[in-house]
C-alpha atoms as a PDB file:
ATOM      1  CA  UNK A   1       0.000   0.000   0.000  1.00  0.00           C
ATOM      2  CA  UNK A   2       1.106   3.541  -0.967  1.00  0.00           C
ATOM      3  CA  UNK A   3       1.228   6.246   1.308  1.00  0.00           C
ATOM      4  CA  UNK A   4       0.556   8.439  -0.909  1.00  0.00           C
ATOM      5  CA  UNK A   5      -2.673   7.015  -1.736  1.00  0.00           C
ATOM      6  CA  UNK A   6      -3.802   7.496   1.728  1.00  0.00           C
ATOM      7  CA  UNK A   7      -3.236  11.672   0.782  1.00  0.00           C
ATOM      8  CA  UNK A   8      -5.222  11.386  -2.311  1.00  0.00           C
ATOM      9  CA  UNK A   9      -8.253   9.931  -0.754  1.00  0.00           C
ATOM     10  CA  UNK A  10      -8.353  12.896   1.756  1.00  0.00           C
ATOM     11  CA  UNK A  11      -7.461  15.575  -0.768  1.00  0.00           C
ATOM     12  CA  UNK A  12     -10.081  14.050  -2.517  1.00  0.00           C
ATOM     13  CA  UNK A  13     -12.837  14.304   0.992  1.00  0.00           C
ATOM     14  CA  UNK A  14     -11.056  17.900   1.298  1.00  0.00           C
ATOM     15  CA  UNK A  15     -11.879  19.408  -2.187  1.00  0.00           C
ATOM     16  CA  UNK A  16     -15.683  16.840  -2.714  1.00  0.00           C
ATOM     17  CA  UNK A  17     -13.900  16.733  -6.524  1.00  0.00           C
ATOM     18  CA  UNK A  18     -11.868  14.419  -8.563  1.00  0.00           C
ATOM     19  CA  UNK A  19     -10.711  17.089 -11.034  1.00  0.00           C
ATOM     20  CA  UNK A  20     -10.165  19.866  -7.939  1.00  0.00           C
ATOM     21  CA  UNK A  21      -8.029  17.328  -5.860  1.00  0.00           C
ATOM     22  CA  UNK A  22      -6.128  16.040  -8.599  1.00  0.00           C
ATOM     23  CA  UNK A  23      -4.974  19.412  -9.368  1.00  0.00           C
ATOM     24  CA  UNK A  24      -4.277  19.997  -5.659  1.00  0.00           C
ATOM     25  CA  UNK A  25      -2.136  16.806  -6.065  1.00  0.00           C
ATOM     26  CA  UNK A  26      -0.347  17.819  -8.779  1.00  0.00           C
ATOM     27  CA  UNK A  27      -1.360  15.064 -11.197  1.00  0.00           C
ATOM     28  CA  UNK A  28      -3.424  14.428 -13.764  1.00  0.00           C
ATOM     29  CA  UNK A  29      -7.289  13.470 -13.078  1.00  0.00           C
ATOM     30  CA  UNK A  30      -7.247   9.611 -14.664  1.00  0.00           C
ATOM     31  CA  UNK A  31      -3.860   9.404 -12.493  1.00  0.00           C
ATOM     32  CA  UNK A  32      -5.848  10.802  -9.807  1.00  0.00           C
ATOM     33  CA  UNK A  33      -8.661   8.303 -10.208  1.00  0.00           C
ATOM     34  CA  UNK A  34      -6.186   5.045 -10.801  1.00  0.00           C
ATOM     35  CA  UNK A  35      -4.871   5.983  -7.399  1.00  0.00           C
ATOM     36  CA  UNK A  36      -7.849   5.978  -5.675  1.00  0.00           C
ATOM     37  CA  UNK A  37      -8.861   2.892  -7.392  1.00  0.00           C
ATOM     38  CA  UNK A  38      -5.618   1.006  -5.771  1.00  0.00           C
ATOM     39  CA  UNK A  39      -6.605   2.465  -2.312  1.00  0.00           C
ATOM     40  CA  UNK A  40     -10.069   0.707  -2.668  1.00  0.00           C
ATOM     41  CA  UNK A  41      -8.331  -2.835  -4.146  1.00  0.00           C
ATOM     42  CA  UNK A  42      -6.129  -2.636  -1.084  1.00  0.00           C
ATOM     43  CA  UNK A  43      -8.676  -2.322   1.348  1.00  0.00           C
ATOM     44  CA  UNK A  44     -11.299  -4.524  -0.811  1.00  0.00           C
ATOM     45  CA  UNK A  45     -14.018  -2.432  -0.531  1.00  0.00           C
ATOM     46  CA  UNK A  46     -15.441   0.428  -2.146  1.00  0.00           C
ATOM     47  CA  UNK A  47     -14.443   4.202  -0.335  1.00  0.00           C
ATOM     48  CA  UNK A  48     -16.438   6.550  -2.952  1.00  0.00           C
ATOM     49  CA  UNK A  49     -19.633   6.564  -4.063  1.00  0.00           C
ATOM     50  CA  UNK A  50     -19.881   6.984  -7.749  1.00  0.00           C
ATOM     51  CA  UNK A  51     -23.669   6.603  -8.038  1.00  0.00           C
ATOM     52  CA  UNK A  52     -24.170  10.457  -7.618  1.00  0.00           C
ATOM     53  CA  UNK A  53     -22.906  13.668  -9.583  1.00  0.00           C
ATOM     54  CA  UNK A  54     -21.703  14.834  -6.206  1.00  0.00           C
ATOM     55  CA  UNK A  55     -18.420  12.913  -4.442  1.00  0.00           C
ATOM     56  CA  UNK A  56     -20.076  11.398  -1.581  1.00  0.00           C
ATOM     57  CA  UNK A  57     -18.072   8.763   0.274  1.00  0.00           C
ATOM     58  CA  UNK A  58     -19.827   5.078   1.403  1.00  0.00           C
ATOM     59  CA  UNK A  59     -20.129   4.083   4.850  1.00  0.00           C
ATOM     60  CA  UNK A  60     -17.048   1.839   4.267  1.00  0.00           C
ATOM     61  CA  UNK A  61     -14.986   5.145   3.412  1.00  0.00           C
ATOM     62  CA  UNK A  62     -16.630   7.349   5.897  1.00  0.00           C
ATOM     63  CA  UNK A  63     -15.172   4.653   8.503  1.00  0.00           C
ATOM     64  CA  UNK A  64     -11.465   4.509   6.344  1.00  0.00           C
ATOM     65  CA  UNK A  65     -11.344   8.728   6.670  1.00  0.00           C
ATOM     66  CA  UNK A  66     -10.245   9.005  10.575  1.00  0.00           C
ATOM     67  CA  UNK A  67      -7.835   5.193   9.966  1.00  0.00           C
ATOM     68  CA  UNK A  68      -6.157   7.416   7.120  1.00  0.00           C
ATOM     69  CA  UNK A  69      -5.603  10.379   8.957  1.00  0.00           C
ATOM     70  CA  UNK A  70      -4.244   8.793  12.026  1.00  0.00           C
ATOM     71  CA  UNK A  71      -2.116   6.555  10.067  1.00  0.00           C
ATOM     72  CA  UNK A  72      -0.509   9.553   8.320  1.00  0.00           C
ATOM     73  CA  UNK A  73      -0.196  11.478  11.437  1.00  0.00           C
ATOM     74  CA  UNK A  74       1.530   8.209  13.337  1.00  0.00           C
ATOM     75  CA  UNK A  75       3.941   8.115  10.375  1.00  0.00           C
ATOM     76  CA  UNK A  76       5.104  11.601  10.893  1.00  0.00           C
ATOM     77  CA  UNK A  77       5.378  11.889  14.841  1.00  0.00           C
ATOM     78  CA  UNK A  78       7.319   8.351  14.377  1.00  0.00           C
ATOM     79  CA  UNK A  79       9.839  10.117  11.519  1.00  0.00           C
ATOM     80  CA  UNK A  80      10.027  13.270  14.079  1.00  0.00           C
ATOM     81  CA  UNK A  81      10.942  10.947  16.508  1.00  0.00           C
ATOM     82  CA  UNK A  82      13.768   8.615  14.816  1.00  0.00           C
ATOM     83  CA  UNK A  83      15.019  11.634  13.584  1.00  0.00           C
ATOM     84  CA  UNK A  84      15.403  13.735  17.343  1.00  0.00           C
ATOM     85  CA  UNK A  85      17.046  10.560  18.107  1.00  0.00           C
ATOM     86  CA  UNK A  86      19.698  10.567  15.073  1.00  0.00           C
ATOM     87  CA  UNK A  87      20.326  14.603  15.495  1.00  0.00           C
ATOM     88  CA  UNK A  88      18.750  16.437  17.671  1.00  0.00           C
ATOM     89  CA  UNK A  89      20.431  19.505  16.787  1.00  0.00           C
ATOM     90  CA  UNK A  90      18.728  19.023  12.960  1.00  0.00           C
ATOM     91  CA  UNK A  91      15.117  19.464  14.928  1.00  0.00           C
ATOM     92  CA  UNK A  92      12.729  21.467  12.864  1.00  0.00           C
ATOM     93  CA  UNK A  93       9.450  23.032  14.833  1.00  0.00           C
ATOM     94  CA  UNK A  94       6.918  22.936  12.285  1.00  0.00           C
ATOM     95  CA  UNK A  95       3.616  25.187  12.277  1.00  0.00           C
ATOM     96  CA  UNK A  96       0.520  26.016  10.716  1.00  0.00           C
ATOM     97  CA  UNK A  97      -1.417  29.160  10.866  1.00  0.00           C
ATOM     98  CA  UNK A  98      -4.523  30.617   9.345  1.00  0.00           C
ATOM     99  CA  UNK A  99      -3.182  34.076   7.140  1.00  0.00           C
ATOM    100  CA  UNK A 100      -4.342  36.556   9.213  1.00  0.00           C
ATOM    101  CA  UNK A 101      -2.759  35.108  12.786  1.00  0.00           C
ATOM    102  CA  UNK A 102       0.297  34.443  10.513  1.00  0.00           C
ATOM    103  CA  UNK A 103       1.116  37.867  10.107  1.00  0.00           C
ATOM    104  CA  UNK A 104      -0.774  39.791  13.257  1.00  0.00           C
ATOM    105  CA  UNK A 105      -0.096  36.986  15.919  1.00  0.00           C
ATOM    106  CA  UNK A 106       2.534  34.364  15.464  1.00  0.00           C
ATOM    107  CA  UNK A 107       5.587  37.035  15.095  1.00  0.00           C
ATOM    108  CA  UNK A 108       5.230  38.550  18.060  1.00  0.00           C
ATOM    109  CA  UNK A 109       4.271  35.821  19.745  1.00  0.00           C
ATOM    110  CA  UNK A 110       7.008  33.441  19.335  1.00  0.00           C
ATOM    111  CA  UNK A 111       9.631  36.449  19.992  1.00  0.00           C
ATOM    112  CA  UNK A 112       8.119  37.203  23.087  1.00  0.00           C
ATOM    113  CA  UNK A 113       8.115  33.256  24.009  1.00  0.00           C
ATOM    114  CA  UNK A 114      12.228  33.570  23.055  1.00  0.00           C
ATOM    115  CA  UNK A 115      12.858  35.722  24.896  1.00  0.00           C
ATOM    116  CA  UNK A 116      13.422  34.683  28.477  1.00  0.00           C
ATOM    117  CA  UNK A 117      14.100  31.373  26.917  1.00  0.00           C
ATOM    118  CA  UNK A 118      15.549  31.287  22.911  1.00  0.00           C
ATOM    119  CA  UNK A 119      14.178  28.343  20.948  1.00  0.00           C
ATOM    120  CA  UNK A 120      17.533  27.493  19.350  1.00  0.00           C
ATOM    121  CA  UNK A 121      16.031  25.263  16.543  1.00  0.00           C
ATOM    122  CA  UNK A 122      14.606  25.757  12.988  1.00  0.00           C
ATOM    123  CA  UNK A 123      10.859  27.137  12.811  1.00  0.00           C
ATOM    124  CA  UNK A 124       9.170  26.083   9.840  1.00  0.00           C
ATOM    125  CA  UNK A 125       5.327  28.055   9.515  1.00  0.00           C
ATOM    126  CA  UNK A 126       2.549  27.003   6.603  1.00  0.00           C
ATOM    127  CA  UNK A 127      -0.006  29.872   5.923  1.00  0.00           C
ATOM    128  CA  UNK A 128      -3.632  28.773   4.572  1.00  0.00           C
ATOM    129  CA  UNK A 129      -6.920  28.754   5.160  1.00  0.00           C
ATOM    130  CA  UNK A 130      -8.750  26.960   8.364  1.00  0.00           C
ATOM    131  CA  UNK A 131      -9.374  23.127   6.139  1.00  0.00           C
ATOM    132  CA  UNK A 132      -6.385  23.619   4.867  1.00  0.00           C
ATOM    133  CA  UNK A 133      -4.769  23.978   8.079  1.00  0.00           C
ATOM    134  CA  UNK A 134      -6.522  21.190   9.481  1.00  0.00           C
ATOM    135  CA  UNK A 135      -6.004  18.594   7.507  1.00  0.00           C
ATOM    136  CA  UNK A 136      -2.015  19.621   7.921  1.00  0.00           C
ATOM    137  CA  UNK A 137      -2.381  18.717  11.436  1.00  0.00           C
ATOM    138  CA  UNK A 138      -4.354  15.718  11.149  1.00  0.00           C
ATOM    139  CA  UNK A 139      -2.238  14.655   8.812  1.00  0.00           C
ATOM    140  CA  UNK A 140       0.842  15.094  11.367  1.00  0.00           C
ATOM    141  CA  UNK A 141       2.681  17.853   8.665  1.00  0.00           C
ATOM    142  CA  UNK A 142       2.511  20.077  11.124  1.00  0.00           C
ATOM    143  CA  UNK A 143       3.224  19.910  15.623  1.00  0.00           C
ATOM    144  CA  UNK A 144       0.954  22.925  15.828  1.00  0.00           C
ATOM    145  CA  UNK A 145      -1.880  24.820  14.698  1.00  0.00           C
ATOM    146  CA  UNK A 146      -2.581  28.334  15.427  1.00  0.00           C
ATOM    147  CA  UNK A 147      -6.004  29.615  14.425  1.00  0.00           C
ATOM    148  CA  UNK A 148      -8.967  31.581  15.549  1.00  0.00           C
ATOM    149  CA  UNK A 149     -11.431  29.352  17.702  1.00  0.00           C
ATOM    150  CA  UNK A 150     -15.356  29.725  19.115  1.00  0.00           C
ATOM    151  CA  UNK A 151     -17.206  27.226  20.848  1.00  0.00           C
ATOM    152  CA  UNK A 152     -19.911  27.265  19.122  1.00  0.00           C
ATOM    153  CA  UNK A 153     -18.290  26.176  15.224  1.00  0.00           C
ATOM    154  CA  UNK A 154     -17.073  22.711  14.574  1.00  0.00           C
ATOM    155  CA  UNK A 155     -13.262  21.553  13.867  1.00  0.00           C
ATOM    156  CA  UNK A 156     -11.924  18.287  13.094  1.00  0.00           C
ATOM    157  CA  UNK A 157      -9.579  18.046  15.928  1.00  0.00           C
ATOM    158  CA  UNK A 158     -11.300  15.236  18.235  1.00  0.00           C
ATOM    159  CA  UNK A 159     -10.164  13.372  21.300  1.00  0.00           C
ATOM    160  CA  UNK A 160      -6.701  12.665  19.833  1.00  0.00           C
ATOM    161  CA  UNK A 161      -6.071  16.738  20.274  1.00  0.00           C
ATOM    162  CA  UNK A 162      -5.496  19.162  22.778  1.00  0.00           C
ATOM    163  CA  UNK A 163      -5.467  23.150  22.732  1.00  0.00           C
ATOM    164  CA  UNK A 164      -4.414  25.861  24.941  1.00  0.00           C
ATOM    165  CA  UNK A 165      -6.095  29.752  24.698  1.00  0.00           C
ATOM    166  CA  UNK A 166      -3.048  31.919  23.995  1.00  0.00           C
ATOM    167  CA  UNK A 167      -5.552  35.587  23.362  1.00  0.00           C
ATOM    168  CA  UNK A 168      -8.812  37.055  22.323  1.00  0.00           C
ATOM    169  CA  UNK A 169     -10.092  38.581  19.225  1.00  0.00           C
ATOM    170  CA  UNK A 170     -13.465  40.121  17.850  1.00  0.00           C
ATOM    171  CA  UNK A 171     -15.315  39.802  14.765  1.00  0.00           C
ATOM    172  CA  UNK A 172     -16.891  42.749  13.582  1.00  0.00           C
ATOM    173  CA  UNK A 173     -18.410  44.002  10.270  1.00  0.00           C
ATOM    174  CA  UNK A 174     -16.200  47.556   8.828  1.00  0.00           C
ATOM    175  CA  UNK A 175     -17.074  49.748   5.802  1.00  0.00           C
ATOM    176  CA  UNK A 176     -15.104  52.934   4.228  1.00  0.00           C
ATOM    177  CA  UNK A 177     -16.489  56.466   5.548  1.00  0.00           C
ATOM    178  CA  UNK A 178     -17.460  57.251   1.932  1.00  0.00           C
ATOM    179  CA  UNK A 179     -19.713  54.151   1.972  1.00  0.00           C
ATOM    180  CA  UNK A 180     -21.661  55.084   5.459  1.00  0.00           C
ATOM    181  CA  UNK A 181     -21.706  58.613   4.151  1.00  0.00           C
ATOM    182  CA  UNK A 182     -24.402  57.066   1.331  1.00  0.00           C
ATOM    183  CA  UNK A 183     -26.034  54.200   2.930  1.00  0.00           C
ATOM    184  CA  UNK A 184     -26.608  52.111   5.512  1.00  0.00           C
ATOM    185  CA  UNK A 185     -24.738  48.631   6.265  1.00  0.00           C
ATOM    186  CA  UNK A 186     -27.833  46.958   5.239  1.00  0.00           C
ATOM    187  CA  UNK A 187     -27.818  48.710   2.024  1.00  0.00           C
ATOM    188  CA  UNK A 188     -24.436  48.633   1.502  1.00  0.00           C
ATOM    189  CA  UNK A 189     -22.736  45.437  -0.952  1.00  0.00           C
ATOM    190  CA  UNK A 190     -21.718  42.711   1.504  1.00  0.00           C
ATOM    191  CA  UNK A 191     -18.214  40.994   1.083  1.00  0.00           C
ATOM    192  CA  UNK A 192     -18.188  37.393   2.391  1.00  0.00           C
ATOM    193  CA  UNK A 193     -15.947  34.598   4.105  1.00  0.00           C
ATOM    194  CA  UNK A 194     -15.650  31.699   1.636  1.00  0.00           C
ATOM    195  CA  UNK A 195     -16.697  28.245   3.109  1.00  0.00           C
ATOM    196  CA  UNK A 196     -12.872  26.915   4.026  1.00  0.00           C
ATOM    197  CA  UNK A 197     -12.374  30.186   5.659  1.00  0.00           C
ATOM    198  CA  UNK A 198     -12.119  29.277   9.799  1.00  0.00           C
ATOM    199  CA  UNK A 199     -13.455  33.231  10.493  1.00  0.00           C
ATOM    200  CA  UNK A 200     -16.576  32.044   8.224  1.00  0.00           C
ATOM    201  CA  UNK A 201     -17.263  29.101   9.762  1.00  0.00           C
ATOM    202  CA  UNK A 202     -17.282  31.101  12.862  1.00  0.00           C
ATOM    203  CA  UNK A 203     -19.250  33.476  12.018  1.00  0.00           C
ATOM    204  CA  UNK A 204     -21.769  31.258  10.332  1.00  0.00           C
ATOM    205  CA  UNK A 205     -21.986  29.233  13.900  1.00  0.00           C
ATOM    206  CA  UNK A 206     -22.450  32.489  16.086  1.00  0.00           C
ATOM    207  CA  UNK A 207     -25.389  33.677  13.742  1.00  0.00           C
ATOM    208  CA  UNK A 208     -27.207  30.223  13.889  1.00  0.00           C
ATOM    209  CA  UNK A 209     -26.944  30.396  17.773  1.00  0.00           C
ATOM    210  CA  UNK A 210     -27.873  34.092  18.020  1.00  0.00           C
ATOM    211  CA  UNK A 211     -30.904  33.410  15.074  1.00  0.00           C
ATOM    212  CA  UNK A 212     -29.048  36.275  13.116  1.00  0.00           C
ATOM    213  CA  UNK A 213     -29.549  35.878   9.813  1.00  0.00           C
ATOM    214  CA  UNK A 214     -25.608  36.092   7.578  1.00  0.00           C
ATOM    215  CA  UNK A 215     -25.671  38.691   4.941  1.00  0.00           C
ATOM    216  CA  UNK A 216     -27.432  37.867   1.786  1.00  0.00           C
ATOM    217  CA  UNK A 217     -26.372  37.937  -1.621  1.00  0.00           C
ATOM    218  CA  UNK A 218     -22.637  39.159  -1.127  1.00  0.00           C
ATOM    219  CA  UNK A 219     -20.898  40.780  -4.415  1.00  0.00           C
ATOM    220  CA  UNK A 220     -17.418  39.336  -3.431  1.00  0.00           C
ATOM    221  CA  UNK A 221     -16.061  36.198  -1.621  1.00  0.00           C
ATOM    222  CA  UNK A 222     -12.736  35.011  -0.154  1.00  0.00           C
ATOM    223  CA  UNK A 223     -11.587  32.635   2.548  1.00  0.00           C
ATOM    224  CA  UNK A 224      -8.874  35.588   3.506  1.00  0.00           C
ATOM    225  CA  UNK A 225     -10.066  38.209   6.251  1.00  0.00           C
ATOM    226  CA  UNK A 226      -6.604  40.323   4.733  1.00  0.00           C
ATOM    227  CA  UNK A 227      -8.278  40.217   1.579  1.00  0.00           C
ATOM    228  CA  UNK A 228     -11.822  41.177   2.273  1.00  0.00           C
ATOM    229  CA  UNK A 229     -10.670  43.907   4.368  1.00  0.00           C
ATOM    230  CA  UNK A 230      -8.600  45.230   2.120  1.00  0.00           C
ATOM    231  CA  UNK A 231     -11.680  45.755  -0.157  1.00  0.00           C
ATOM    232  CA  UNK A 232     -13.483  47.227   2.504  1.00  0.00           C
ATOM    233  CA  UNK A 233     -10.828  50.047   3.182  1.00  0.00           C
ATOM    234  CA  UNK A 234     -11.348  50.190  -0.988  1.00  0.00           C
ATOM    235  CA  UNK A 235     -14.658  51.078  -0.514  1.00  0.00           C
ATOM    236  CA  UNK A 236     -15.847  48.436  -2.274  1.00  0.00           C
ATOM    237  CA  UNK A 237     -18.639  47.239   0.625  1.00  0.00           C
ATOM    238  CA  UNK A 238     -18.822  45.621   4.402  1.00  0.00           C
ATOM    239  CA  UNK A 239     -16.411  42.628   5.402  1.00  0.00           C
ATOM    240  CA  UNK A 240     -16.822  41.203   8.424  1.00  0.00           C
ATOM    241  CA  UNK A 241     -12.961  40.906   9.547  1.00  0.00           C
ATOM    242  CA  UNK A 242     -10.921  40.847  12.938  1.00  0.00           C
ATOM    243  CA  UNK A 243     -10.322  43.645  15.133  1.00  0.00           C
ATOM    244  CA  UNK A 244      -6.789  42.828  15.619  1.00  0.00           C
ATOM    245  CA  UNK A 245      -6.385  43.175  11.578  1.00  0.00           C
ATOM    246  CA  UNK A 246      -8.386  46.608  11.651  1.00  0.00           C
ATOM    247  CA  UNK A 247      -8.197  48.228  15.284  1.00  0.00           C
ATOM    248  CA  UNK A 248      -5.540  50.464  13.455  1.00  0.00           C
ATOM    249  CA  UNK A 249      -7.718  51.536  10.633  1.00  0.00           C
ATOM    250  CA  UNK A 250     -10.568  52.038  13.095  1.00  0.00           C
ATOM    251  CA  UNK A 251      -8.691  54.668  15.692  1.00  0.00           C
ATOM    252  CA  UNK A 252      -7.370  56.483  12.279  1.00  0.00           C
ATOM    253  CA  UNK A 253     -11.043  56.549  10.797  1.00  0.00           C
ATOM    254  CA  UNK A 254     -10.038  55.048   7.475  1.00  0.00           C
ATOM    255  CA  UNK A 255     -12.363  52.625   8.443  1.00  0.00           C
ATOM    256  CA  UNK A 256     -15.521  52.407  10.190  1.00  0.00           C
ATOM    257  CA  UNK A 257     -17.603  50.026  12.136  1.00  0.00           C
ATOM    258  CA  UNK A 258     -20.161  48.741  10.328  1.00  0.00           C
ATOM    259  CA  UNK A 259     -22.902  47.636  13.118  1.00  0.00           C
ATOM    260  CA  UNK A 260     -23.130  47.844  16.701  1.00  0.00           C
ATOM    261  CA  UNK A 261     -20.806  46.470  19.492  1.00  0.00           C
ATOM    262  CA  UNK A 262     -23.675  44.290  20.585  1.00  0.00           C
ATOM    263  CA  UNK A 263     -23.222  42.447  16.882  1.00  0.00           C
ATOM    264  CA  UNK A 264     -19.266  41.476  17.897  1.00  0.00           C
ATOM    265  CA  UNK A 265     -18.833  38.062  18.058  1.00  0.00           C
ATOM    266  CA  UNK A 266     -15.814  37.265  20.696  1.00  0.00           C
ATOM    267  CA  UNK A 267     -13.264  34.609  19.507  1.00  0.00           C
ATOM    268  CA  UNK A 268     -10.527  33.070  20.818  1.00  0.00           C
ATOM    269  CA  UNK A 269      -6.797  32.787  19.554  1.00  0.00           C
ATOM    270  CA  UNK A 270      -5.695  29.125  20.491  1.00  0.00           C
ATOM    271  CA  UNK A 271      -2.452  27.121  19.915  1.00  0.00           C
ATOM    272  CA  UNK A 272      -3.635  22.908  18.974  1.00  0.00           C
ATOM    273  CA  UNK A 273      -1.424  20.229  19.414  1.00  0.00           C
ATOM    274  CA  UNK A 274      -1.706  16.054  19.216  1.00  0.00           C
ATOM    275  CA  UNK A 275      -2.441  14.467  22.726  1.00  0.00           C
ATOM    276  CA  UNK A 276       0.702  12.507  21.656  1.00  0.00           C
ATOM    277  CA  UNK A 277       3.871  12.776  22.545  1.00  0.00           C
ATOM    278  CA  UNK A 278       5.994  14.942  19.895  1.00  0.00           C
ATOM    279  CA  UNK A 279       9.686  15.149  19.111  1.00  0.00           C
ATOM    280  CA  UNK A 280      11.733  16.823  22.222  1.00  0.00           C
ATOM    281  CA  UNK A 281      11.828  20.038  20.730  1.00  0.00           C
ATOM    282  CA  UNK A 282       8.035  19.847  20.056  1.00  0.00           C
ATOM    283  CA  UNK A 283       7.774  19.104  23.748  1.00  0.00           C
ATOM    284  CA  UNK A 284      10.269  21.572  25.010  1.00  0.00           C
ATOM    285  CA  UNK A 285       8.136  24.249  23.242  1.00  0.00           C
ATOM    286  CA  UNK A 286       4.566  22.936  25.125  1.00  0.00           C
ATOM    287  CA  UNK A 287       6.452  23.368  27.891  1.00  0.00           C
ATOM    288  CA  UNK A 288       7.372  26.662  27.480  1.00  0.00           C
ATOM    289  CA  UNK A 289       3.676  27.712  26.297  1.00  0.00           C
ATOM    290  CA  UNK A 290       2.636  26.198  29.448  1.00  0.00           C
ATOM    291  CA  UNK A 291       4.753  27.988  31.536  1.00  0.00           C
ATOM    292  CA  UNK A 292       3.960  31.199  29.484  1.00  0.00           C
ATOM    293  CA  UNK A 293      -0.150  30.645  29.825  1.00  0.00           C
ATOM    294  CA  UNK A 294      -0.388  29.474  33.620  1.00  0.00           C
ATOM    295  CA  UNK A 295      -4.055  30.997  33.994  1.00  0.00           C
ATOM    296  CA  UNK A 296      -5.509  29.106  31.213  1.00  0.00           C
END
C-alpha cells in the first residue's frame, strides 16, 4: 500500500472533486482516479460513491477517513521521533497558521516566548486557510496549529487533540467612511468569508446560535479576512474581519464600524497540538507555552 494514496483519498474528501483534488495533487485526473482505485483494491471495498454527480463517500470510506488520517499522522510523529534521536540539533518546529494570525499573531508571539528562553532550533510556519490547516495537522505535517477558535463552530480536531487559549479577538463588520456617508450597512454590498475560511465558519456558527440571519447575496467572496478587508478600506462594501487586523484603521477613521458592538462576536486565539507525545523540541516548546499561559 502507498502512502501516498492514503493523501489522495483525503485531498479528494477535502476538495468533494476528482478534477479539484487532482490538481491539488499535482497530477493528472485519470492518475488521480487510478490511485484511488488502488486504495479501494487494497482495502477490498469500495471508499467513494460513484452513483451520484456529487463525491459522496460510502459508509465503508466514511469509517477509512479518521484510519487514514491517524495513520498519516503516526507516520510523521514516528519520523520526528527517529530523527530527534539521530540529530537532535537538525530538529525542525513545524507550524501552521490561518493568514491573518500568521502575520498579526505568530511574530510577536514566538519572539516574546524567546525571549526569556531562545528556541535554538529551525521554525518552519505554513499559511492557509482553516481546512487547509486542518487537515495539515491531522495529517501530522505540522506539531501545531494556530487559528482563531469559538465554541460554538465545529473543527476536526477530536479526542486525539489538545489546545491551549493563547488571546482574544473580535469579529466585527467595517465599511469605508465614503460608503456610510451614502447608505446604511444593510444597504451597503456585503463581502463574504468563503466556506474553508475558519473566520466564516465562525461566524456562520455564532449567527445560527444568536438566530441572526448572515448577509445575503454578497458581491465578493474570499476565505482571507486580509483580503476582504482590504476591499473594505477600498470602498468596495462591508467585510466582516478581525479587530486585531483593523483596530488600526478604526482609531485612524479610514475605516468604520459597520454595526453595533452588541453584533461582535468574541473569539478566541488558540495554539492545537496532538495528545501525543511529539519530538523533544516539540515538547520543550509545550512546555514553554505552558509555563507562558499558567491561567488558562
Amino acid at each position: 500500500m502507498n502512502t501516498e494514496w492514503l493523501d489522495d483519498f483525503l485531498a479528494l474528501i477535502e476538495h468533494g472533486n476528482f478534477a479539484r483534488a487532482a490538481e491539488k495533487q499535482a497530477v493528472t485526473q485519470p492518475t488521480f482516479s487510478r490511485r484511488i482505485r488502488s486504495l479501494e483494491d487494497w482495502t477490498g471495498v469500495q471508499l467513494i460513491d460513484r452513483t451520484t454527480h456529487t463525491m459522496r463517500l460510502t459508509p465503508a470510506g466514511q469509517a477509512f477517513k479518521p484510519v487514514a488520517e491517524q495513520i498519516l499522522r503516526r507516520l510523521q510523529l514516528g519520523r520526528d521521533e527517529i530523527r530527534a534521536i539521530g540529530n537532535v540539533s537538525a530538529e525542525t518546529l513545524r507550524f501552521a497558521s490561518t493568514h491573518a494570525l500568521s502575520l498579526t499573531f505568530f511574530p510577536a508571539w514566538l519572539r516574546q516566548l524567546d525571549r526569556d528562553e531562545p528556541t535554538n532550533v529551525t521554525v518552519e510556519l505554513t499559511a492557509d486557510h482553516m481546512v487547509a490547516c486542518e487537515r495539515i495537522m491531522v495529517e501530522g505535517r505540522a506539531q501545531f496549529l494556530l487559528c482563531h477558535h469559538h465554541q460554538a463552530a465545529p473543527t476536526r480536531f477530536d479526542k486525539d487533540f489538545r489546545s491551549i487559549v493563547l488571546g482574544e479577538d473580535i469579529l466585527l463588520p467595517v465599511m469605508a467612511p465614503r460608503l456610510a456617508e451614502r447608505a446604511s450597512p444593510s444597504e451597503t454590498p456585503q463581502l463574504a468569508f468563503a466556506p474553508e475560511s475558519g473566520m466564516g465558519r465562525i461566524l456562520a456558527a455564532a449567527w445560527a446560535a444568536s438566530g441572526a440571519a448572515p448577509p445575503a447575496n454578497p458581491i465578493f467572496t474570499s476565505h482571507l479576512a486580509n483580503v476582504l478587508t482590504a476591499m473594505a478600506r477600498g470602498g468596495r462594501g462591508v467585510a466582516w474581519t478581525a479587530l486585531s487586523l483593523v483596530k488600526e484603521d478604526i482609531d485612524s477613521g479610514t475605516l468604520l464600524r459597520a454595526g453595533s458592538p452588541d453584533q461582535d462576536v468574541p473569539i478566541e486565539i488558540r495554539l492545537w497540538r496532538p495528545r501525543a507525545r511529539q519530538s523533544p523540541a516539540a515538547e520543550a516548546l509545550w512546555s514553554k507555552v505552558l509555563k507562558a499561559y499558567p491561567s488558562v
